[in-house]
Protein backbone atom coordinates (compact mmCIF):
# COMPACT_ATOMS: atom_id res chain seq x y z
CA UNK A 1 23.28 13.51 -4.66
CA UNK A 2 21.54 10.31 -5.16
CA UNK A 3 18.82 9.22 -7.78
CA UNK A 4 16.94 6.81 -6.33
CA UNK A 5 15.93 6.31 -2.71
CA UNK A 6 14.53 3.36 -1.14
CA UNK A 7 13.18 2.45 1.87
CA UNK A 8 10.69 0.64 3.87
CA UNK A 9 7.89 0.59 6.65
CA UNK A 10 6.81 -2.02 8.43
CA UNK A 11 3.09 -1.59 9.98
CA UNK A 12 -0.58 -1.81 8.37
CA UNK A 13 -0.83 0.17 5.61
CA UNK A 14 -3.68 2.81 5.74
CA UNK A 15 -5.73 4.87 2.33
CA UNK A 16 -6.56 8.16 2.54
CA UNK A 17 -10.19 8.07 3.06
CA UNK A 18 -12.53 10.66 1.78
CA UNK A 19 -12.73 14.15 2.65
CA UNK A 20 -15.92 14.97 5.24
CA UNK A 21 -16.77 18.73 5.15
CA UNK A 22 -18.93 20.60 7.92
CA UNK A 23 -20.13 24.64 9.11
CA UNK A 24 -19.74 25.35 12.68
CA UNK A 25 -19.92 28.66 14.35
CA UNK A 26 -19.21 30.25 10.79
CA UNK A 27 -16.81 28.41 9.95
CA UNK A 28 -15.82 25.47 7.54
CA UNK A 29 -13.83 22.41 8.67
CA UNK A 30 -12.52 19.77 6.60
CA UNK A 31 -11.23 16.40 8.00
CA UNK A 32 -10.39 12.91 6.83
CA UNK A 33 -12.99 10.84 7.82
CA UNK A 34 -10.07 7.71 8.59
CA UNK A 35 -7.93 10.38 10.46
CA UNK A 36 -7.39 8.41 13.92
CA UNK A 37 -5.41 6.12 11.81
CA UNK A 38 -4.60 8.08 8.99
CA UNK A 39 -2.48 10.79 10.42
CA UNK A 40 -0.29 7.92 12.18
CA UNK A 41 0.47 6.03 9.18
CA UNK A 42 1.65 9.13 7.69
CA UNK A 43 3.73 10.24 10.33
CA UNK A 44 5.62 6.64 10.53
CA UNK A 45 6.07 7.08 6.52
CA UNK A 46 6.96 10.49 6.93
CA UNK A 47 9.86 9.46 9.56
CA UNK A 48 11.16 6.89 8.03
CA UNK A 49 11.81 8.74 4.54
CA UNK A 50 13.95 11.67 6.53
CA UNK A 51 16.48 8.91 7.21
CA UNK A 52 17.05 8.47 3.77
CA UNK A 53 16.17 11.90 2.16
CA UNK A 54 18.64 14.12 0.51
CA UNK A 55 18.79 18.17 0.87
CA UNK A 56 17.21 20.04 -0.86
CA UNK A 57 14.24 19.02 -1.72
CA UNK A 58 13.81 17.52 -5.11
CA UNK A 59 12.41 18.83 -7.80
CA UNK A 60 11.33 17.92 -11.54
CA UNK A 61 10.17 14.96 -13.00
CA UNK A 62 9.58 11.57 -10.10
CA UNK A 63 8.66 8.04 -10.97
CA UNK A 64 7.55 6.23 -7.94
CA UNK A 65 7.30 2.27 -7.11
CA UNK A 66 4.93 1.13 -4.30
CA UNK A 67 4.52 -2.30 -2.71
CA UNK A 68 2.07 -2.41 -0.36
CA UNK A 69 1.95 -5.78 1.89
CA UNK A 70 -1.35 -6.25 3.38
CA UNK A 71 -1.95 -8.46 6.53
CA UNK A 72 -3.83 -12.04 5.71
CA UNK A 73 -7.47 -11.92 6.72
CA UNK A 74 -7.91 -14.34 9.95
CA UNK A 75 -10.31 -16.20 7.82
CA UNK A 76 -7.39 -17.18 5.34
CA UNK A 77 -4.77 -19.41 5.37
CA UNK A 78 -1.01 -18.05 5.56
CA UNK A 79 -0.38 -18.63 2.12
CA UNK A 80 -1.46 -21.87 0.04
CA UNK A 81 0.18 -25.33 1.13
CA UNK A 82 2.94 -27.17 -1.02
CA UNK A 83 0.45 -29.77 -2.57
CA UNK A 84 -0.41 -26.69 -4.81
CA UNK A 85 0.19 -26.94 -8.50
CA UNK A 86 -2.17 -25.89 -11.52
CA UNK A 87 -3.37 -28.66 -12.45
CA UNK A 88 -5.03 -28.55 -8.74
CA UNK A 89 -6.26 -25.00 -8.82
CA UNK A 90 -9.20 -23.89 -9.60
CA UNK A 91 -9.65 -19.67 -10.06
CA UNK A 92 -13.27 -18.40 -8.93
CA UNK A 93 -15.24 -16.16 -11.48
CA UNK A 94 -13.89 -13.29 -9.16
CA UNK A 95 -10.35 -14.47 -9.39
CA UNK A 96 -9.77 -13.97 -6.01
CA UNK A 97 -10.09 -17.40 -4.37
CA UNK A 98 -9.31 -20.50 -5.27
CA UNK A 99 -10.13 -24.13 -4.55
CA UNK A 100 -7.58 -27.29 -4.03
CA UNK A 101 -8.84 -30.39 -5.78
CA UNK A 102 -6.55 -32.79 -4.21
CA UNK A 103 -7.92 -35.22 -1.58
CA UNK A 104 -6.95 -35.18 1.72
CA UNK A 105 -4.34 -31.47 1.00
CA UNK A 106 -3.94 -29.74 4.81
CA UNK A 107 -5.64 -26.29 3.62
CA UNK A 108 -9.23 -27.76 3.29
CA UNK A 109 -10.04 -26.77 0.29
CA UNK A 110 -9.51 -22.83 0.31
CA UNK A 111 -6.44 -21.15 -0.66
CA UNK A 112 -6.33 -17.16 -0.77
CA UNK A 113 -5.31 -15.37 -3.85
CA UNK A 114 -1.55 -13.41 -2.90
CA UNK A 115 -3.89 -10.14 -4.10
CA UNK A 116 -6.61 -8.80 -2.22
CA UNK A 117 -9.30 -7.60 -4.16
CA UNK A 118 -10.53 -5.64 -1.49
CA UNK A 119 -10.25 -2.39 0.87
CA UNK A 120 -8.30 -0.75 1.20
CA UNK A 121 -8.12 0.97 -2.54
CA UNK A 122 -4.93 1.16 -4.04
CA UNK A 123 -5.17 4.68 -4.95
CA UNK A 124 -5.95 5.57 -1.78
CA UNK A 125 -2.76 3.86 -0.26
CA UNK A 126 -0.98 5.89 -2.89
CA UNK A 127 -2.37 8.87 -2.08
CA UNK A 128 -1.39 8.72 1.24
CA UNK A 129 1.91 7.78 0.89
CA UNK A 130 2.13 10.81 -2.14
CA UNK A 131 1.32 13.30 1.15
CA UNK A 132 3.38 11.84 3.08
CA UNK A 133 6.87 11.85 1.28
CA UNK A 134 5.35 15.68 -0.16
CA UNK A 135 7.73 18.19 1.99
CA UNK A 136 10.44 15.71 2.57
CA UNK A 137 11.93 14.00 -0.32
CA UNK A 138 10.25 15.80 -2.97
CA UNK A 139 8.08 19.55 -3.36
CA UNK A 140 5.30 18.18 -4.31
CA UNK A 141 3.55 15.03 -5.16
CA UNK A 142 2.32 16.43 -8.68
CA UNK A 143 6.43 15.93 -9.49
CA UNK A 144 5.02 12.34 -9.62
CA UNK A 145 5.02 11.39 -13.78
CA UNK A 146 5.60 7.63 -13.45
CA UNK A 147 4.10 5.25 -11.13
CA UNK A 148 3.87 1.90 -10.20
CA UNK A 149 1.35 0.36 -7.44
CA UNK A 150 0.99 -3.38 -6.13
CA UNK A 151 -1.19 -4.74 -3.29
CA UNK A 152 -0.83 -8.30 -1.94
CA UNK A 153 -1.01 -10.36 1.16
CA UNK A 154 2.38 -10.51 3.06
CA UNK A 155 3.24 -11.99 6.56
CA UNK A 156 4.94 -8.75 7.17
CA UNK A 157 2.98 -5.90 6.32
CA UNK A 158 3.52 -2.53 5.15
CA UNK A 159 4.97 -0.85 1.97
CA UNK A 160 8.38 -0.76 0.17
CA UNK A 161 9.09 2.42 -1.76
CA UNK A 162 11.08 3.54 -4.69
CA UNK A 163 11.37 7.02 -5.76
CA UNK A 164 13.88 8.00 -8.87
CA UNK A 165 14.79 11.28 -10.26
CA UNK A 166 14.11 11.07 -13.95
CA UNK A 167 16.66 13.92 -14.96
């Protein structure tokens, strides 16, 4: 039986948004308010992992390793040009832009931090991988005791996880 499994998915990768709650007809419903592209994203996730899952189901102790690759924002560059170096760099106050110093450099002056500050949250990418592995590789995602979570721009997005058995 192994004690790691690895895998990846290739697509945009989409949080688990928040939970919206409403009464009709006596009764209460409960939906995610991103569901239209939620429940897809989970699905694909959920697919991929059975070609790599083990039976039964695991159980104990998980660490987990996410890398989430994000798609560059059409206002950005692909990634910063060769010319780069640090003496050329300058970092924002928000860290998450920089400017090129160097006359006459191709990227005009912007060039995108690799991590996006920005939505989507990382916990809520996490989350919704957690549900979506929850049934198929492990019990239950509150097995999860170790975890490590990155975001960053990537020309192919989508996440690469790691789950190990810790016993």
């Amino acid at each position: 039986m192994p004690s790691v499994i690895k895998f990846s998915v290739r697509g945009i990768p989409i949080g688990q948004g928040a939970i919206s709650s409403s009464f009709r007809n006596g009764h209460s419903w409960q939906r995610h308010t991103n569901q239209k592209t939620l429940y897809p994203w989970r699905d694909l996730v959920g697919k991929v992992a059975q070609k790599y899952s083990s039976s039964p189901l695991w159980d104990g102790p998980l660490a987990m390793t996410l890398d989430f690759g994000l798609a560059w924002p059409k206002s950005a560059l692909k990634g910063p040009c060769v010319c780069h170096d640090q003496i050329s760099v300058h970092k924002l106050k928000d860290g998450s832009r920089s400017f090129c110093k160097r006359q006459g450099c191709g990227c005009k002056g912007y060039v995108p931090s690799d991590f996006p500050a920005k939505f989507p949250d990382l916990d809520h990418l996490v989350r919704a991988i957690g549900d979506s592995l929850k049934g198929i590789i492990y019990k239950d995602d509150a097995q999860i005791v170790s975890l490590a979570a990155h975001k960053r721009y990537s020309t192919e997005p989508g996440v690469k996880v790691e789950v190990k058995r810790l016993w």
